[in-house]
Protein backbone atom coordinates (compact mmCIF):
# COMPACT_ATOMS: atom_id res chain seq x y z
CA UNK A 1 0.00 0.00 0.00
CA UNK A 2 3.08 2.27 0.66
CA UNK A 3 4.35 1.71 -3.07
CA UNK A 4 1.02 2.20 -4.39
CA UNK A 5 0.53 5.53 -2.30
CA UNK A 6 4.18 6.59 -3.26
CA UNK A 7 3.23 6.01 -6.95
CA UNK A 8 0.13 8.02 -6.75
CA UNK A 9 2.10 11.03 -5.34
CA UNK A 10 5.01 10.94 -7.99
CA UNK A 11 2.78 10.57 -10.76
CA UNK A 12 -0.44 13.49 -9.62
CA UNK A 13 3.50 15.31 -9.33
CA UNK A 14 3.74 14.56 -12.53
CA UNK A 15 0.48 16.02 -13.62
CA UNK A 16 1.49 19.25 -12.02
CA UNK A 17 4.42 19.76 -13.67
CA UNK A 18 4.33 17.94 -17.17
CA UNK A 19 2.40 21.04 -19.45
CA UNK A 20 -0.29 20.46 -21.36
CA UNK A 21 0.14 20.85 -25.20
CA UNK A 22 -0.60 24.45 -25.97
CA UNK A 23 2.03 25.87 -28.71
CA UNK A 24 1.70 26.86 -32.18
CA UNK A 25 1.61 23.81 -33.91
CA UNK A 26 1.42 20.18 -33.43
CA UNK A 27 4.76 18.11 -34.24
CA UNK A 28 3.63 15.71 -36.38
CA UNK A 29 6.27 13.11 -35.53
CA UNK A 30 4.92 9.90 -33.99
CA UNK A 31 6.71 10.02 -30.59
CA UNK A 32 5.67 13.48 -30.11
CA UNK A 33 3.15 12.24 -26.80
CA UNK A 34 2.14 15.59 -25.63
CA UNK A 35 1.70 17.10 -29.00
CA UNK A 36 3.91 20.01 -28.79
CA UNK A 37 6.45 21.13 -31.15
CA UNK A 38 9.72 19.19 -29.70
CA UNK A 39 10.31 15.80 -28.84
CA UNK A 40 11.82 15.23 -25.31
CA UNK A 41 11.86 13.69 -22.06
CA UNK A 42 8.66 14.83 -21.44
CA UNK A 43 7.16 12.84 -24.03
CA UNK A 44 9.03 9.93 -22.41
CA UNK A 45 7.20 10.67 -19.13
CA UNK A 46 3.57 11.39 -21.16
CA UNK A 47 3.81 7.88 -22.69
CA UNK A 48 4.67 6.18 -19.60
CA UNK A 49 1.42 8.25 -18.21
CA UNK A 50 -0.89 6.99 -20.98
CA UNK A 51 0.43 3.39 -20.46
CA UNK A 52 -0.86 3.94 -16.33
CA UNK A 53 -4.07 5.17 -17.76
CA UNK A 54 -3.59 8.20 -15.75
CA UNK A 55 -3.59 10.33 -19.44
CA UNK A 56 -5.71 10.18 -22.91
CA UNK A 57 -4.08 7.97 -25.31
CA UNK A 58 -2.26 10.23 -28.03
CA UNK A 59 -2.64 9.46 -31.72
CA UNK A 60 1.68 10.41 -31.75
CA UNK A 61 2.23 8.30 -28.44
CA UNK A 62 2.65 5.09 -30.94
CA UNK A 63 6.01 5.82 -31.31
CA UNK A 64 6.46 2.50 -32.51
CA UNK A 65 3.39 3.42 -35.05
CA UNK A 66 2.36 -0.25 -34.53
CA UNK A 67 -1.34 0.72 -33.16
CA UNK A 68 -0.16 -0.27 -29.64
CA UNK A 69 1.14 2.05 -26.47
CA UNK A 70 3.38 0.08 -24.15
CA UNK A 71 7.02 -0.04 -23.23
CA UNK A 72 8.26 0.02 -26.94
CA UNK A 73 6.95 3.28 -27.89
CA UNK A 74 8.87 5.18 -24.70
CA UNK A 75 12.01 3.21 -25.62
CA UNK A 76 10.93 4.90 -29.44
CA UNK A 77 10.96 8.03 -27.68
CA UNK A 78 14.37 7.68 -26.53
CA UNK A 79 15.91 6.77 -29.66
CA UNK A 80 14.78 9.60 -31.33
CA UNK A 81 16.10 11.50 -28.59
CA UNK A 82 19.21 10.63 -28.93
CA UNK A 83 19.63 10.02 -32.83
CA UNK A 84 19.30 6.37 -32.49
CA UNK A 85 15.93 5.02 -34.23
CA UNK A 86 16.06 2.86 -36.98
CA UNK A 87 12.60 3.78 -38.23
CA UNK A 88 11.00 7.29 -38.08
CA UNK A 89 7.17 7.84 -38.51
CA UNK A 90 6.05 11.10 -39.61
CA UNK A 91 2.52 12.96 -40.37
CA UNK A 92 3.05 13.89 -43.84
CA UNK A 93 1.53 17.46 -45.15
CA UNK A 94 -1.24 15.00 -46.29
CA UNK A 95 -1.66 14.35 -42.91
CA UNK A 96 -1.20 10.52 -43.89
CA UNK A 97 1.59 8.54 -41.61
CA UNK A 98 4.70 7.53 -43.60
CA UNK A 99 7.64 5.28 -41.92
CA UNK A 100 11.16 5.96 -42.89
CA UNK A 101 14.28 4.01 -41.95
CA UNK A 102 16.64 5.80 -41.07
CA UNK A 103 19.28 7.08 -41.27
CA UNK A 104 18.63 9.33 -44.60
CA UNK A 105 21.78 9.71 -46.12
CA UNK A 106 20.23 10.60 -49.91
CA UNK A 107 18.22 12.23 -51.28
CA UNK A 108 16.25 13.28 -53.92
CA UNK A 109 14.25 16.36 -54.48
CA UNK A 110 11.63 17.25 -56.49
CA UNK A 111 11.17 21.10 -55.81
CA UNK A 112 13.33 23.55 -55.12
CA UNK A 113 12.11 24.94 -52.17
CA UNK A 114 12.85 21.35 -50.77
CA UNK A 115 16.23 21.93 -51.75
CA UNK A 116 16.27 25.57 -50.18
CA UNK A 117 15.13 23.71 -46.78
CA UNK A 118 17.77 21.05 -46.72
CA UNK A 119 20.38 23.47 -46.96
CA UNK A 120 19.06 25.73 -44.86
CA UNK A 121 19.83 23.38 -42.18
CA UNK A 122 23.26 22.53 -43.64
CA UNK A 123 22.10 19.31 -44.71
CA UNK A 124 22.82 19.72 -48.82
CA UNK A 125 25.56 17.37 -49.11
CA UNK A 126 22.98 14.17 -48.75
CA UNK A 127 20.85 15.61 -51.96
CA UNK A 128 21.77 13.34 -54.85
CA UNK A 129 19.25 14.35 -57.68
CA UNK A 130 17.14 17.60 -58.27
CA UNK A 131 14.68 18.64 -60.69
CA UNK A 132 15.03 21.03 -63.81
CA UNK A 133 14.48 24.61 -62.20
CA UNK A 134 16.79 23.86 -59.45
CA UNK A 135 19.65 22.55 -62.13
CA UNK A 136 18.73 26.12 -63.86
CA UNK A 137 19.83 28.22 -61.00
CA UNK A 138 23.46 27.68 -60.95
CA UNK A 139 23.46 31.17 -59.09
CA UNK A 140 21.85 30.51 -56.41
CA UNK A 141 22.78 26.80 -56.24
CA UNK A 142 26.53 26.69 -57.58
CA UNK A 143 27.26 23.30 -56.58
CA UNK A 144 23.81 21.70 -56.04
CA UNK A 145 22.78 22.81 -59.55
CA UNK A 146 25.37 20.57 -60.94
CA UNK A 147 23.43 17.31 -59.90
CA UNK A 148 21.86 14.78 -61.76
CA UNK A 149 18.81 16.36 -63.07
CA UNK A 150 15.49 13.68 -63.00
CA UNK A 151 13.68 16.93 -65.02
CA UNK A 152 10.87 18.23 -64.36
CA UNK A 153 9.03 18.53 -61.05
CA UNK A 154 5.78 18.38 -62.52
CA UNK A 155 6.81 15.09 -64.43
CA UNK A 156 9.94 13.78 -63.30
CA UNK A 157 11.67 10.80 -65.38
CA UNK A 158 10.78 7.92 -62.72
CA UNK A 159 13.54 5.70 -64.58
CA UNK A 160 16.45 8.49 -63.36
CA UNK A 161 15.03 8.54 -60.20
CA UNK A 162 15.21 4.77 -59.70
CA UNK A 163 18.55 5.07 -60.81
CA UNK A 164 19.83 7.70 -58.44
CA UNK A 165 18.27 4.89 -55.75
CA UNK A 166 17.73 7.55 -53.53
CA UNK A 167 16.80 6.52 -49.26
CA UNK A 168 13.77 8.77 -49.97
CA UNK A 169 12.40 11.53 -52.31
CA UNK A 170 10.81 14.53 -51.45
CA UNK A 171 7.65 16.39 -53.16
CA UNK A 172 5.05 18.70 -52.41
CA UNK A 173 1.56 17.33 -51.43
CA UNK A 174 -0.37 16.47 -54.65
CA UNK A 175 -2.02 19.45 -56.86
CA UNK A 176 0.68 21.68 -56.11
CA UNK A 177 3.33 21.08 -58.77
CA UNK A 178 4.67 17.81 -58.41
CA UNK A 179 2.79 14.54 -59.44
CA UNK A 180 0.12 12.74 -56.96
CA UNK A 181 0.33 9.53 -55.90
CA UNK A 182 -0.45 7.72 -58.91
CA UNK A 183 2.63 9.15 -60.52
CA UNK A 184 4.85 8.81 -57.87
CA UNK A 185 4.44 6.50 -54.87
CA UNK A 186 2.57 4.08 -56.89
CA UNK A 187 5.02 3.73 -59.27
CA UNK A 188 8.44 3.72 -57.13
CA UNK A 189 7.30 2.73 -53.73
CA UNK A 190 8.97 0.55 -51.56
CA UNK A 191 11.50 1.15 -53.82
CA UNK A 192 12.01 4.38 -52.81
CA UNK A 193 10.13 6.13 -50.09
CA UNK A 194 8.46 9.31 -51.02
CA UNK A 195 7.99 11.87 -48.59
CA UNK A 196 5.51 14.81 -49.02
CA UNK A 197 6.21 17.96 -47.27
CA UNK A 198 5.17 21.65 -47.77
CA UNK A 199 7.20 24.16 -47.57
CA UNK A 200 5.25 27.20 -48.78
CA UNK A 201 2.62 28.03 -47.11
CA UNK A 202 3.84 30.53 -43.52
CA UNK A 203 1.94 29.05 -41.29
CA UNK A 204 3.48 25.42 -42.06
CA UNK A 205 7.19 26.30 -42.84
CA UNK A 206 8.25 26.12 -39.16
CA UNK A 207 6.33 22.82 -38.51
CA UNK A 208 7.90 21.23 -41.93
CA UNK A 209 11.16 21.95 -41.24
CA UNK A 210 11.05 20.73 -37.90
CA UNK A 211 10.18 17.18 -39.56
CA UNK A 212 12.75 17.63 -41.85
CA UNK A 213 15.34 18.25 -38.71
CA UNK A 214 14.16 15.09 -37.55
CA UNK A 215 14.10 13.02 -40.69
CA UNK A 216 17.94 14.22 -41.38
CA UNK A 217 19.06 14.52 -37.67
CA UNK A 218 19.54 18.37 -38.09
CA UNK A 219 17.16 19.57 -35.52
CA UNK A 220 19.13 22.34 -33.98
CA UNK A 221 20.22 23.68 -37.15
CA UNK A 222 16.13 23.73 -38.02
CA UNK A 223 15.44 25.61 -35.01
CA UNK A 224 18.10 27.96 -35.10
CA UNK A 225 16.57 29.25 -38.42
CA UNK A 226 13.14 28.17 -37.11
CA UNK A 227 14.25 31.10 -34.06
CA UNK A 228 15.41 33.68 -36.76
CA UNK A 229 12.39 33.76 -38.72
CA UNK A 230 9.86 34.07 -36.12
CA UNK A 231 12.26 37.58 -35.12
CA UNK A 232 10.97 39.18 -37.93
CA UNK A 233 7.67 37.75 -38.18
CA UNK A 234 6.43 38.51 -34.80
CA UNK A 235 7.26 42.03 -34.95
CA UNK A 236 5.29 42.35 -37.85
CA UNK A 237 2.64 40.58 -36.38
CA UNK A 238 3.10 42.08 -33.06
CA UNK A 239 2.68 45.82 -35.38
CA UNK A 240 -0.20 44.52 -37.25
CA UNK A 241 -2.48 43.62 -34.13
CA UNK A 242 -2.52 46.56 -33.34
CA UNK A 243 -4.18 48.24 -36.51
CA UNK A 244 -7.67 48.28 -36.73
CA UNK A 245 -9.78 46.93 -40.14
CA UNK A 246 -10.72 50.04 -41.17
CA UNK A 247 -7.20 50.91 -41.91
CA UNK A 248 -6.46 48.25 -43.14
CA UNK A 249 -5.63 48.02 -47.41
CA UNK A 250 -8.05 46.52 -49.88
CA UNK A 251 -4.96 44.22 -51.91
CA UNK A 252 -6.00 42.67 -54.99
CA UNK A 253 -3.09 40.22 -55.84
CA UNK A 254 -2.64 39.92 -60.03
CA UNK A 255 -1.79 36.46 -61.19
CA UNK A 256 -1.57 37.60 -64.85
CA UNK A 257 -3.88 36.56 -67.36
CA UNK A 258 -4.35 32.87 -69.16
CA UNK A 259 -5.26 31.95 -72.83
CA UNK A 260 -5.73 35.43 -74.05
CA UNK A 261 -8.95 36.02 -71.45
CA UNK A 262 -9.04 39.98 -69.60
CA UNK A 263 -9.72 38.29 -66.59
CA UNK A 264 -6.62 38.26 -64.34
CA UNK A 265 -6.26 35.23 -62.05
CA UNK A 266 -5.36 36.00 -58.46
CA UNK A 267 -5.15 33.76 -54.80
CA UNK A 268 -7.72 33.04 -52.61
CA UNK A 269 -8.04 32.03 -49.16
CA UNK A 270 -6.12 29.13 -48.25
CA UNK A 271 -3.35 30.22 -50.48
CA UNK A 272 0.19 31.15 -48.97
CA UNK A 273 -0.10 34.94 -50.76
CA UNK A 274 -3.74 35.01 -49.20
CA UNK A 275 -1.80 34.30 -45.79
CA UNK A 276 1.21 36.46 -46.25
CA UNK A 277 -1.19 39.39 -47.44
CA UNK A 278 -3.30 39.10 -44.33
CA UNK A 279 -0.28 38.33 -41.91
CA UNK A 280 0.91 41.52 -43.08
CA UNK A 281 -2.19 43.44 -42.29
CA UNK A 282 -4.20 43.62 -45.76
CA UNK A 283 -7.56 42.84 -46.74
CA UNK A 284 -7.29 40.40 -49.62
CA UNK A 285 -11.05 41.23 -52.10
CA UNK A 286 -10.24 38.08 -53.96
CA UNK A 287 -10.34 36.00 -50.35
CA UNK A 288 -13.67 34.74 -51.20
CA UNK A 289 -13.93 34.17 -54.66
CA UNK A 290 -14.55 30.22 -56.45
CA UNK A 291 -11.73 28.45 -58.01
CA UNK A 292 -10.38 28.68 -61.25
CA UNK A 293 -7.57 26.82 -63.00
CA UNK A 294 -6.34 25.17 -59.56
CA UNK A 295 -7.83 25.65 -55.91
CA UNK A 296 -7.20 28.79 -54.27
CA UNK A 297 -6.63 30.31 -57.60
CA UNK A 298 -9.42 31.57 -59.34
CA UNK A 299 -10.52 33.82 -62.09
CA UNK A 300 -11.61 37.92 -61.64
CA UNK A 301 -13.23 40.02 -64.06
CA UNK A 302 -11.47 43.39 -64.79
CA UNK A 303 -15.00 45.11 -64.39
CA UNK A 304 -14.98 43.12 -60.81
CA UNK A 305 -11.56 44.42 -59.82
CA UNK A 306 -12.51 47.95 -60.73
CA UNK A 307 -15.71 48.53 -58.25
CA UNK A 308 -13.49 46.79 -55.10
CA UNK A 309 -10.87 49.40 -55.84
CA UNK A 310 -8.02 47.86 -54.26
CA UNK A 311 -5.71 50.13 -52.20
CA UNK A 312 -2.56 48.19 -53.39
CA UNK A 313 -2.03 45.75 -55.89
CA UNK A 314 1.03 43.20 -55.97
CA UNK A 315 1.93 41.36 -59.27
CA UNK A 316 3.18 37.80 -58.67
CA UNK A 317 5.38 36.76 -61.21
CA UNK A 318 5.92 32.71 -60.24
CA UNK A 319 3.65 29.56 -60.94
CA UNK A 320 1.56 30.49 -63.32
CA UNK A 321 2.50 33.60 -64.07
CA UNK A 322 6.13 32.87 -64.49
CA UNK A 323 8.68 36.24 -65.09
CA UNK A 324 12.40 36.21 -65.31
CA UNK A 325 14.14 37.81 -62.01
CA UNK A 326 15.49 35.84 -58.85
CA UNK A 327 19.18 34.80 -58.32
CA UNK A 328 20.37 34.33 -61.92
CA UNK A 329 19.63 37.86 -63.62
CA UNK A 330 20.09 41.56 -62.67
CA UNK A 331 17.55 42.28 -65.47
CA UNK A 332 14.58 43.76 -64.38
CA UNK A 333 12.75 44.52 -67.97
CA UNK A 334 10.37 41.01 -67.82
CA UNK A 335 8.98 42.72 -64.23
CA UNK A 336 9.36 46.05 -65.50
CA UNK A 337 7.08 44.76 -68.68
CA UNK A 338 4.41 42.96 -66.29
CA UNK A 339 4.22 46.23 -64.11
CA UNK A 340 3.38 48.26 -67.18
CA UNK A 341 0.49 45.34 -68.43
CA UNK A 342 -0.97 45.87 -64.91
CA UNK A 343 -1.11 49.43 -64.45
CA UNK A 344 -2.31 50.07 -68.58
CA UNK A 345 -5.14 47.50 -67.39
CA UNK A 346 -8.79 49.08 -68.78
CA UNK A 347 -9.65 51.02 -66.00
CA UNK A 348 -6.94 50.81 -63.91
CA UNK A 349 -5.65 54.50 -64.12
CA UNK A 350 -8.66 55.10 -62.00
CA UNK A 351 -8.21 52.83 -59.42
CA UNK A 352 -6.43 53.97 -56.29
CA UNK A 353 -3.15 51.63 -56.10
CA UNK A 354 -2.70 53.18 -59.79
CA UNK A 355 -3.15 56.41 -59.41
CA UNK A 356 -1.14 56.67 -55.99
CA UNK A 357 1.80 54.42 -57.18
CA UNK A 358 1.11 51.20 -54.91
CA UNK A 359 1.43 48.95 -57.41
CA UNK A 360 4.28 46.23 -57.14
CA UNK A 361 5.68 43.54 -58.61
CA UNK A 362 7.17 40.27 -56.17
CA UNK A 363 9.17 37.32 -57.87
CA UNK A 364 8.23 34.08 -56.22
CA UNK A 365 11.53 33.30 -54.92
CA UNK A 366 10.81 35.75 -52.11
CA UNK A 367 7.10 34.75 -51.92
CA UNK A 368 7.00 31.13 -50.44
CA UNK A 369 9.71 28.56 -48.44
CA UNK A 370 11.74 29.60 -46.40
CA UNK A 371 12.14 33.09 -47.98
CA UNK A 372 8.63 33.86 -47.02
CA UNK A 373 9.68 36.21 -44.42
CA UNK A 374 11.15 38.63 -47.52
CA UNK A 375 7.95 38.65 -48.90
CA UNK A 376 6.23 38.97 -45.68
CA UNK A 377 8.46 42.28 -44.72
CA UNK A 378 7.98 43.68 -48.16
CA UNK A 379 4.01 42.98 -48.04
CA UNK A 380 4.44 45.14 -44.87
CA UNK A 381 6.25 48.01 -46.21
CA UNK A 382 3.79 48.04 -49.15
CA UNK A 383 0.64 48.00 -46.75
CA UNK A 384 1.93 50.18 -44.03
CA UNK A 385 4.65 52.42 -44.68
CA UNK A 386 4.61 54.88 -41.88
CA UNK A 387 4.32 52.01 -39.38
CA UNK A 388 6.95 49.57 -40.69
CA UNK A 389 9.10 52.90 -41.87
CA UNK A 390 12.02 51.13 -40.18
CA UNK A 391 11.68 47.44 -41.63
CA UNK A 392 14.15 46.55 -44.36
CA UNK A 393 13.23 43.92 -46.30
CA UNK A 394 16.81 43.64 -48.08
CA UNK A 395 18.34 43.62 -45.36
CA UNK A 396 16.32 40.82 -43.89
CA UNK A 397 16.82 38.77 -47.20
CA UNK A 398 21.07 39.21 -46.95
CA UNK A 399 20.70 37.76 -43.53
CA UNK A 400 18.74 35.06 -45.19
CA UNK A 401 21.56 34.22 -47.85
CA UNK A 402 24.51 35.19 -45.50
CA UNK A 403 23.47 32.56 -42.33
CA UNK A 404 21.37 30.04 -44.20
CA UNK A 405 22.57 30.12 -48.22
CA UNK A 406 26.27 29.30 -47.72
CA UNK A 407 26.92 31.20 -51.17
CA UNK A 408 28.15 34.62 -51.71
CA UNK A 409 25.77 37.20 -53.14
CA UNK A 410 24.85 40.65 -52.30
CA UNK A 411 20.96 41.38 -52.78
CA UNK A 412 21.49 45.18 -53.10
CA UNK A 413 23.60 44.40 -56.37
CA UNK A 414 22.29 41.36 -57.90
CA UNK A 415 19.05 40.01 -58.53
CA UNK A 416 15.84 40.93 -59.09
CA UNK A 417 12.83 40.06 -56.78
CA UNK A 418 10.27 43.05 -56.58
CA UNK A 419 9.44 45.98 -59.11
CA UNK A 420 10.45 48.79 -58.39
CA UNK A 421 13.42 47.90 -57.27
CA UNK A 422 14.23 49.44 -53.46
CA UNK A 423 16.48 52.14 -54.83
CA UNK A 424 13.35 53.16 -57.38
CA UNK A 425 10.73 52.93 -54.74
């Protein structure tokens, strides 16, 4: 009775102390028992909690992912830990499970802001194939440009990739850009293990990479940049709580036209621009709107976009609406060219980011991954000058490629990635 009463007090000590899981995301590595964003000895003492009944069973408890809680899974726990599993179960940006044996020491990639992400956390030298657009941007990627190329991300060649034998392959979620399941896992799994993650959309970068820490055994080198980002995004945030709606922008975010229509196709909510723009403290008037060539993108009339009368409007030259800039030119005359077909629009001399100059132009390599934050700070800028007077976007991006890039380049001298350029503004 003295054991049992012992017990009792250790664990209801436990209770006390152990916090419940309140953070900003959910881990989704299986081993993560209290569903927080770290796995550590507190998941250790969680699991051995669930197993005395004394907490909820955990979907990530089942370390072991082998639809049992018992002894195994805290043993799990400490593995990962310490570096020392053999298997590593993940929630996928699917949110399906996916087992990986480990460790990873290839890998193939199928976008480049995959790539971006594994050598962000100074993990590049276990990449062993790429796709086309990264093997264009020698620039940015001097050395990892140079790999074998499987070509495109949309439609890789599935016979390279089975010949690069990479431990896994990573891709975007399906209807993205790179091919669902029916091109890819059914076709080169168990072969090779394909790994969906998502690195573009804000409020799933941190949460992504922290997977990917795990996967490659780089998870300090994921938080530190994890730590840096969130620097610059809370004090935007932190700004931007405190404005009210009504001053607030009207953004209407351009897209560019397809197949010769006047409509111009824009984001919607549940796209990362629709996040960014609203992170940043604008009102997005195409939040709402139906779908159009892919969800989250859809179609606007010109007449449509004229009676919102959007405060700003921001051209996005990526995706769809593809326009030479980035890394590997310090030609701005393709953004210069799109700026000019927005503003000489039907109409749009009248509208109020024309006639006051608030019209921009932002090249998707600052727009999504782990350059986000760029984006976000120029979004900011745009929306709120007098209250983000002292932000500087470039500066933000050179500590970007100066701590996480590995590659010398100076942003205030090469490249182009919004229109007008600072100097112009």
């Amino acid at each position: 009775m003295k054991i049992n009463a012992i017990l009792a007090g250790i664990i209801m000590c436990l209770l006390l102390v152990l916090p419940a899981a309140a953070s900003d995301y959910t881990l989704g590595v299986f081993g993560n028992a209290n569903e927080d964003e770290t796995i550590n000895m507190q998941d250790v003492t969680y699991t051995e909690l669930i197993i005395l009944e004394y907490r909820d069973k955990t979907q990530l408890a089942d370390a072991k992912h082998d639809n049992r809680i018992n002894m195994q899974d805290v043993t799990q726990i400490e593995l990962i830990i310490l570096g020392r599993e053999k298997e590593l179960t993940i929630l996928d940006s699917e949110g399906e499970s996916k087992t990986i044996s480990m460790p990873v020491n290839e890998i193939l990639t199928l976008n480049s802001d995959c790539t971006e992400a594994i050598r962000a956390i100074q993990a590049k030298d276990r990449i062993v194939g790429i796709e086309s657009a990264t093997a264009m941007q020698t620039t940015f990627y001097p050395e990892i440009s140079a790999l074998p190329s499987v070509g495109r991300g949309s439609g890789p060649d599935l016979e390279l990739v089975m010949e690069i034998d990479p431990d896994i392959l990573i891709a975007y979620a399906p209807g993205i850009y790179n091919p669902g399941h029916d091109g890819l896992e059914d076709k080169l799994e168990p072969a090779v293990t394909v790994v969906r993650l998502n690195f573009y959309k804000p409020e799933n970068v941190a949460e992504d990479l922290i997977k990917l820490g795990y996967l490659l055994g780089e998870v300090e080198n994921a938080r530190n940049y994890i730590e840096w980002r969130d620097e610059y995004v809370n004090e935007i945030e932190d700004v931007v709580s405190g404005i009210s709606e009504d001053d607030k922008p009207k953004v209407f975010i351009d897209y560019g036209s397809q197949g010769g229509s006047t409509n111009r196709m824009t984001a919607a909510a549940g796209t990362g621009l629709h996040q960014m723009c609203v992170q940043a403290g604008g009102i997005n008037i195409a939040a709402d709107l139906p779908a159009g060539l892919a969800p989250g993108y859809p179609y606007a009339e010109l007449e449509w976009i004229l009676d919102q009368a959007p405060i700003v409007v921001i051209g996005q030259a990526s995706g769809y609406n593809s326009r030479d800039g980035g890394y590997e030119t310090d030609d701005d005359s393709d953004l210069a060219a799109y700026y000019d077909e927005i503003i000489g629009l039907p109409g749009f001399e009248e509208i109020p980011a024309v006639e006051n100059n608030r019209t921009y132009i932002m090249q998707g390599v600052v727009s999504g991954g782990l350059t986000d934050v760029v984006g976000l700070a120029y979004y900011a800028e745009w929306f709120h000058p007098n209250r983000f007077e002292n932000l500087d976007p470039e500066a933000i991006h050179q500590e970007y490629i100066d701590e996480f890039c590995g590659i010398d380049f100076n942003v205030a001298e090469h490249g182009v990635f919004v229109y007008p350029q600072p100097e112009e503004s």
